[in-house]
N, C-alpha and C. Protein backbone atom coordinates (compact mmCIF):
# COMPACT_ATOMS: atom_id res chain seq x y z
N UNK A 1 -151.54 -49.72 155.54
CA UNK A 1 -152.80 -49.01 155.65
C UNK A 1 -152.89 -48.28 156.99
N UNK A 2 -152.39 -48.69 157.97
CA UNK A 2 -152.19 -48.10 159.19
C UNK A 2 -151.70 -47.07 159.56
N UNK A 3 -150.21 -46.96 158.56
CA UNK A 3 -149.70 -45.90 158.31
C UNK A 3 -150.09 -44.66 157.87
N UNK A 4 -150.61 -45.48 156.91
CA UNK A 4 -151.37 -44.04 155.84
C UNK A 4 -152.81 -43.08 157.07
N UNK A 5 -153.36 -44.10 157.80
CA UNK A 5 -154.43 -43.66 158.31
C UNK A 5 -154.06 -42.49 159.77
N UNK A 6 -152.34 -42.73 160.30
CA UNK A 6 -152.61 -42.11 161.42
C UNK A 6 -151.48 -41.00 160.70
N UNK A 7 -151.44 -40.82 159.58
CA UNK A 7 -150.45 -39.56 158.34
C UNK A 7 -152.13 -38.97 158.70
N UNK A 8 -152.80 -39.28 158.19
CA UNK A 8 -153.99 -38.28 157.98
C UNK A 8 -154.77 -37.37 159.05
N UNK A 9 -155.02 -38.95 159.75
CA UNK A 9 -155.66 -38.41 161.37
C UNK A 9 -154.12 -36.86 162.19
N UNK A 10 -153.14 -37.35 162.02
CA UNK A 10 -152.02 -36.30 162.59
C UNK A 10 -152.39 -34.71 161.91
N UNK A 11 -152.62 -35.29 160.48
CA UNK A 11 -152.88 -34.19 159.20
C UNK A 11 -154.08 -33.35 159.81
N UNK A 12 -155.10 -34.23 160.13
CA UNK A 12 -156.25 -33.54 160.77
C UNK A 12 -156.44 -32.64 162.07
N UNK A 13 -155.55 -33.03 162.37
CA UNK A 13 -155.07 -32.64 163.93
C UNK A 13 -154.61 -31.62 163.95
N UNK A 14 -153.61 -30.98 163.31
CA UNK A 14 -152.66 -30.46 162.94
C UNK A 14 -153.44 -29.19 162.25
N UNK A 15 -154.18 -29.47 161.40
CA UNK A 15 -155.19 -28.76 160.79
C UNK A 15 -156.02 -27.84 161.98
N UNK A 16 -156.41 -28.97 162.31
CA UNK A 16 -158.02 -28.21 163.41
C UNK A 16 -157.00 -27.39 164.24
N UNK A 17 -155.87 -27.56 164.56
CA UNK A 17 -155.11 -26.45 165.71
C UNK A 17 -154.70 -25.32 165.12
N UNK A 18 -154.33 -25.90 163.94
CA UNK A 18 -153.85 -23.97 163.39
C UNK A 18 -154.66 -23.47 162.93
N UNK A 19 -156.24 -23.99 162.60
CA UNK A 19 -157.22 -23.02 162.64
C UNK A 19 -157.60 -22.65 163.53
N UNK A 20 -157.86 -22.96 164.48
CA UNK A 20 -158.39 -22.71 165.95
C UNK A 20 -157.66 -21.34 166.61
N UNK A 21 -155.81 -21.78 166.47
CA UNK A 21 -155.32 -20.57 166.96
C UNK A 21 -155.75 -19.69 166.36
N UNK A 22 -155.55 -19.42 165.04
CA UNK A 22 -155.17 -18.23 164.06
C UNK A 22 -156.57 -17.68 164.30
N UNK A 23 -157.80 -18.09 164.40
CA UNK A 23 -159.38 -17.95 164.05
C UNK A 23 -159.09 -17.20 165.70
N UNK A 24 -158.63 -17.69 166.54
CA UNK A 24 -158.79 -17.25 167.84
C UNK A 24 -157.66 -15.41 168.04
N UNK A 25 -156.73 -15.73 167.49
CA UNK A 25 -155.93 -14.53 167.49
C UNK A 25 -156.34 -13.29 166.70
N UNK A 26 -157.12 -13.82 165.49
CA UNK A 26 -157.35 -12.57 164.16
C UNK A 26 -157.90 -11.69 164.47
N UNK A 27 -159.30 -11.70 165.23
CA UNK A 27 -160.45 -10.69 166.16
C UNK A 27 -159.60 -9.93 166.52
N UNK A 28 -158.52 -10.20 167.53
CA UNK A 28 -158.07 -9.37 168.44
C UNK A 28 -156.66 -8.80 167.90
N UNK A 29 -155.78 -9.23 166.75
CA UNK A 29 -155.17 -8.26 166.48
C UNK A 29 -155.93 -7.61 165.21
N UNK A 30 -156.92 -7.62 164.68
CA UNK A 30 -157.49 -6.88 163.58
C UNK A 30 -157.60 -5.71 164.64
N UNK A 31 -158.57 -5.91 165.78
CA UNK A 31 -159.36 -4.77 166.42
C UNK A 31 -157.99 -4.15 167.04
N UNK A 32 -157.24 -4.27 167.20
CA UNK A 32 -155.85 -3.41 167.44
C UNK A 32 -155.76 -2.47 166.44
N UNK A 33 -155.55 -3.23 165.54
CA UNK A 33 -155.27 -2.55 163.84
C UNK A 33 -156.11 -1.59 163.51
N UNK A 34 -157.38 -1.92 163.89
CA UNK A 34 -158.22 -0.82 163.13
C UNK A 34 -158.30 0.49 164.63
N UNK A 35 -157.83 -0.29 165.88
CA UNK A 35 -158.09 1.07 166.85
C UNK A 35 -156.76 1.98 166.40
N UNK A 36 -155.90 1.41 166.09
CA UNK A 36 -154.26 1.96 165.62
C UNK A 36 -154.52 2.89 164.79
N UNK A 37 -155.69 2.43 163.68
CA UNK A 37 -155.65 3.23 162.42
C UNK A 37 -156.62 4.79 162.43
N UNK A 38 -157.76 4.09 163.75
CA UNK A 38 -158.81 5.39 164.08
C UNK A 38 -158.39 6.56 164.66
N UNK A 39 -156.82 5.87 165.78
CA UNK A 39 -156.38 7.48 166.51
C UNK A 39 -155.63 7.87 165.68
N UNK A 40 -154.76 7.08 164.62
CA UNK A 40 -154.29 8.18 164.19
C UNK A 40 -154.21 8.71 162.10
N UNK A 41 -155.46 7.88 162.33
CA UNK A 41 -155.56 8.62 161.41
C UNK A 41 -155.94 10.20 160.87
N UNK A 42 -155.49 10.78 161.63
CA UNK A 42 -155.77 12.41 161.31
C UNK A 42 -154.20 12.71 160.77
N UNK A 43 -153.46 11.86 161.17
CA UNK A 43 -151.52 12.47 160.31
C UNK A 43 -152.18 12.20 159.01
N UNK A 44 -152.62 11.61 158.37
CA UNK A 44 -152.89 11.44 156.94
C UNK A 44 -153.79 12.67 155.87
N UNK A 45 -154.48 13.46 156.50
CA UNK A 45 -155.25 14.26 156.31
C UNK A 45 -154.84 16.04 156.35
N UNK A 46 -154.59 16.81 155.63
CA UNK A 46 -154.79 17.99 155.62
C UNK A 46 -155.59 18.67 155.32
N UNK A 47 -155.48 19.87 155.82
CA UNK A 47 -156.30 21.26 154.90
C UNK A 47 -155.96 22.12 154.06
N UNK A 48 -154.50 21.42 153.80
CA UNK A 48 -153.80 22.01 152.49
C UNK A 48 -153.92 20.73 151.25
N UNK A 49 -153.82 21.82 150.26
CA UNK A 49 -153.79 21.02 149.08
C UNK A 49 -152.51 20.32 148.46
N UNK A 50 -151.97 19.23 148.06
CA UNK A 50 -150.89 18.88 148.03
C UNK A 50 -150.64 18.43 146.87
N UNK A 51 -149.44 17.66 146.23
CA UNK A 51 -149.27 17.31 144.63
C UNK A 51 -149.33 15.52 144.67
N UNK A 52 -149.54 15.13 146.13
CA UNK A 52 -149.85 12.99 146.17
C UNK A 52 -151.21 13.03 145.50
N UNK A 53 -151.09 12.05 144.79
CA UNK A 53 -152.55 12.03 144.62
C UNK A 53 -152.53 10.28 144.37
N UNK A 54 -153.88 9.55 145.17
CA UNK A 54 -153.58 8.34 144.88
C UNK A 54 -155.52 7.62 144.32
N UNK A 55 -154.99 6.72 143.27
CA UNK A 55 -156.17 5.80 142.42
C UNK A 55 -156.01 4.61 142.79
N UNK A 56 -157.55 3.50 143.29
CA UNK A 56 -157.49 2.70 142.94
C UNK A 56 -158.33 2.08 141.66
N UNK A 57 -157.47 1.42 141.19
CA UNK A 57 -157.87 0.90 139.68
C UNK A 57 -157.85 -0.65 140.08
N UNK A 58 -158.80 -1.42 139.79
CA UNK A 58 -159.19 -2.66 139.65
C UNK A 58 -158.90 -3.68 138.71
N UNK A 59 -159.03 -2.89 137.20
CA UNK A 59 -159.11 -3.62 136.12
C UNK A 59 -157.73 -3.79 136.02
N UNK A 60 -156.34 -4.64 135.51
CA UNK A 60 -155.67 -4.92 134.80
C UNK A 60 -154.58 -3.71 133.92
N UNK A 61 -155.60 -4.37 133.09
CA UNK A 61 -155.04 -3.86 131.66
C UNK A 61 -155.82 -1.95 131.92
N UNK A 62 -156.58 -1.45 132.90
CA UNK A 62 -156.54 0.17 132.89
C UNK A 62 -155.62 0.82 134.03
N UNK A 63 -154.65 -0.29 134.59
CA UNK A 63 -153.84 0.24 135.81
C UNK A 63 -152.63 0.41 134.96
N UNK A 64 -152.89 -0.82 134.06
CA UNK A 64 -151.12 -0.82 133.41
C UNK A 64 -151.24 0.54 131.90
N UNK A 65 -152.53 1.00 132.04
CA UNK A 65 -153.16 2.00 130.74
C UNK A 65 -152.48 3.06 131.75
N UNK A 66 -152.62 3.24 133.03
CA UNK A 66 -152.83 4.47 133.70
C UNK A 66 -151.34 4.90 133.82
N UNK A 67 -150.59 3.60 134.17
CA UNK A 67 -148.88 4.08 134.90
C UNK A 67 -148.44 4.18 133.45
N UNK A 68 -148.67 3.51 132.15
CA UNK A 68 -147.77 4.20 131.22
C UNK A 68 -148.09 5.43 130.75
N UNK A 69 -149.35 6.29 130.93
CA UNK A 69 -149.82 7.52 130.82
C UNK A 69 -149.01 8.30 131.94
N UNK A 70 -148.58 7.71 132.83
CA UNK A 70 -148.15 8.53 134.00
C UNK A 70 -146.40 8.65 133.83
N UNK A 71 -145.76 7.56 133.15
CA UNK A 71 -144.90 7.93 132.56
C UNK A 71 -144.58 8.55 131.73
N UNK A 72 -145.59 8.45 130.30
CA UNK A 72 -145.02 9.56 129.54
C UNK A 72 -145.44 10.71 129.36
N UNK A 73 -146.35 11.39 130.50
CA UNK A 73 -146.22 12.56 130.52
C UNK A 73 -145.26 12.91 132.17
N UNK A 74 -144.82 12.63 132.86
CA UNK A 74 -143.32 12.89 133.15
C UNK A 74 -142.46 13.88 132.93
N UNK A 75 -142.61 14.47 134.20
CA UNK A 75 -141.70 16.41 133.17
C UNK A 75 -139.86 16.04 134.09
N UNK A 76 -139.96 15.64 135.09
CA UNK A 76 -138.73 15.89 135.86
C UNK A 76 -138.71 14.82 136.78
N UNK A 77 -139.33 13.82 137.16
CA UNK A 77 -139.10 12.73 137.76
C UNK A 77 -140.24 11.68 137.68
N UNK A 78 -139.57 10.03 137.82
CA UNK A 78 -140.29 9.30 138.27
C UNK A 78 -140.22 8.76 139.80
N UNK A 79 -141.01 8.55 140.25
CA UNK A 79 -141.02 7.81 141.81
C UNK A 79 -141.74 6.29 141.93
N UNK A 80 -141.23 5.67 141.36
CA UNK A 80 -141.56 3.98 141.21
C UNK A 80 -141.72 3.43 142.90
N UNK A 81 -143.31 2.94 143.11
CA UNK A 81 -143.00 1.95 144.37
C UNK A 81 -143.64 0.54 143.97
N UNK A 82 -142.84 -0.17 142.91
CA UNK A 82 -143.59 -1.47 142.49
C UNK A 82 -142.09 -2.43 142.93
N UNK A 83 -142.80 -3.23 143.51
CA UNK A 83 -141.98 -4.44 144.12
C UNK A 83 -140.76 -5.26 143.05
N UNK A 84 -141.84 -5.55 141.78
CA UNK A 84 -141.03 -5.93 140.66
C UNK A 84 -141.78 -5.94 139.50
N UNK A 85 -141.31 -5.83 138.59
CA UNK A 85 -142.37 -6.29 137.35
C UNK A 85 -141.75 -7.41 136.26
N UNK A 86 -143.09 -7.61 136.11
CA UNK A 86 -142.77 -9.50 135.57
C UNK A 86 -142.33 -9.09 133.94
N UNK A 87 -141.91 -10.23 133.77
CA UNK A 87 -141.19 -10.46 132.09
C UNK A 87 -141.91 -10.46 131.02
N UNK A 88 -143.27 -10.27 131.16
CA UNK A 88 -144.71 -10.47 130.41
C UNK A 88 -144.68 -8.93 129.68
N UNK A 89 -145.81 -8.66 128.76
CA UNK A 89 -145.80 -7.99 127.99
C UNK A 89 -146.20 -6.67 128.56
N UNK A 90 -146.78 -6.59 129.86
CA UNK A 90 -146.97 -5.50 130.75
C UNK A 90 -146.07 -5.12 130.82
N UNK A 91 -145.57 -5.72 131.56
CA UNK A 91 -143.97 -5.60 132.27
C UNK A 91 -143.04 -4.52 131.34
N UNK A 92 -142.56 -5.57 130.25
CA UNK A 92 -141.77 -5.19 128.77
C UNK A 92 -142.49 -3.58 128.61
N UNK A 93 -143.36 -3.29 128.64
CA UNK A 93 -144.53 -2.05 128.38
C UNK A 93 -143.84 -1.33 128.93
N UNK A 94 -144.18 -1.43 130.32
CA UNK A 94 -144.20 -0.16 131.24
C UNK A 94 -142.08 -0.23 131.38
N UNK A 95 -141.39 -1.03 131.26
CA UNK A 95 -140.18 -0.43 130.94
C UNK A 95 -139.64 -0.15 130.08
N UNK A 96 -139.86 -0.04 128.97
CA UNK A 96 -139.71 0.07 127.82
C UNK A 96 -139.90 2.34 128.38
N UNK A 97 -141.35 2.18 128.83
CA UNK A 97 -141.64 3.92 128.55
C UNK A 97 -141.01 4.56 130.04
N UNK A 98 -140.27 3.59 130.87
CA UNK A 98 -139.89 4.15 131.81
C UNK A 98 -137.81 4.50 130.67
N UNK A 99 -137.88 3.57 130.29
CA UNK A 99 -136.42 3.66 129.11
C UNK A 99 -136.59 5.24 128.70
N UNK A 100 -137.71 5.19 127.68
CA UNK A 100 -138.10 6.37 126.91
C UNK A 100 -138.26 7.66 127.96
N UNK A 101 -138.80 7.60 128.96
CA UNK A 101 -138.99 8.16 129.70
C UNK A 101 -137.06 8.91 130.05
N UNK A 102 -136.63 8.57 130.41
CA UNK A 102 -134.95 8.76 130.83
C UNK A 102 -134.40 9.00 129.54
N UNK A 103 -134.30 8.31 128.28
CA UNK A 103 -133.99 9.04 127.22
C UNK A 103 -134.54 10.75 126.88
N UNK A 104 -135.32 11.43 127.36
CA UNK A 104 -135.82 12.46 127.05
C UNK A 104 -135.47 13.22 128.31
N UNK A 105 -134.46 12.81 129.13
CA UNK A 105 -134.28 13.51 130.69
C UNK A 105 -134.76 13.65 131.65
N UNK A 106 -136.09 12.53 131.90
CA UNK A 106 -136.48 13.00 132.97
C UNK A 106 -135.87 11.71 134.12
């Protein structure tokens, strides 16, 4: 029982410090981050019109509606930046029309 009690108390310990740091560090590199992002965010911005265009989509099942719409209309390239896609029926989806997609040349 002794054992078990100073596993926990260590557990607790251990706990309260790496919240303490992390809670103590976050303020001050967030406010880095966001001063980083205020000067320079003007590279991101033009006064020309350009062909990026970017959505955020929330729902699911209308993001995975949106990228297979975006595949098959597809005239001459895709530009994929997805990390991976899972084995699930999304997944199977959207490669399946990226397949179809390359069967028709693009």
């Amino acid at each position: 029982m002794y054992i078990i009690g100073k596993i926990i108390y260590r557990s607790v310990i251990i706990v309260v410090l790496y919240l303490t740091t992390n809670l103590a560090i976050l303020p001050n590199y967030t406010e880095k981050l966001n001063n980083d992002f205020c000067d320079n965010v003007h590279y991101y911005y033009s006064d020309e019109i350009g062909v990026d265009v970017a959505a955020l989509i929330s729902k699911h099942q209308e993001a995975v509606t949106a990228r297979l719409d975006l595949i098959a209309n597809a005239k001459e390239s895709i530009d994929i930046a997805q990390f991976y896609f899972n084995s699930d029926k999304y997944g199977t989806l959207i490669l399946g029309e990226i397949l179809r997609a390359a069967e028709r040349g693009v």
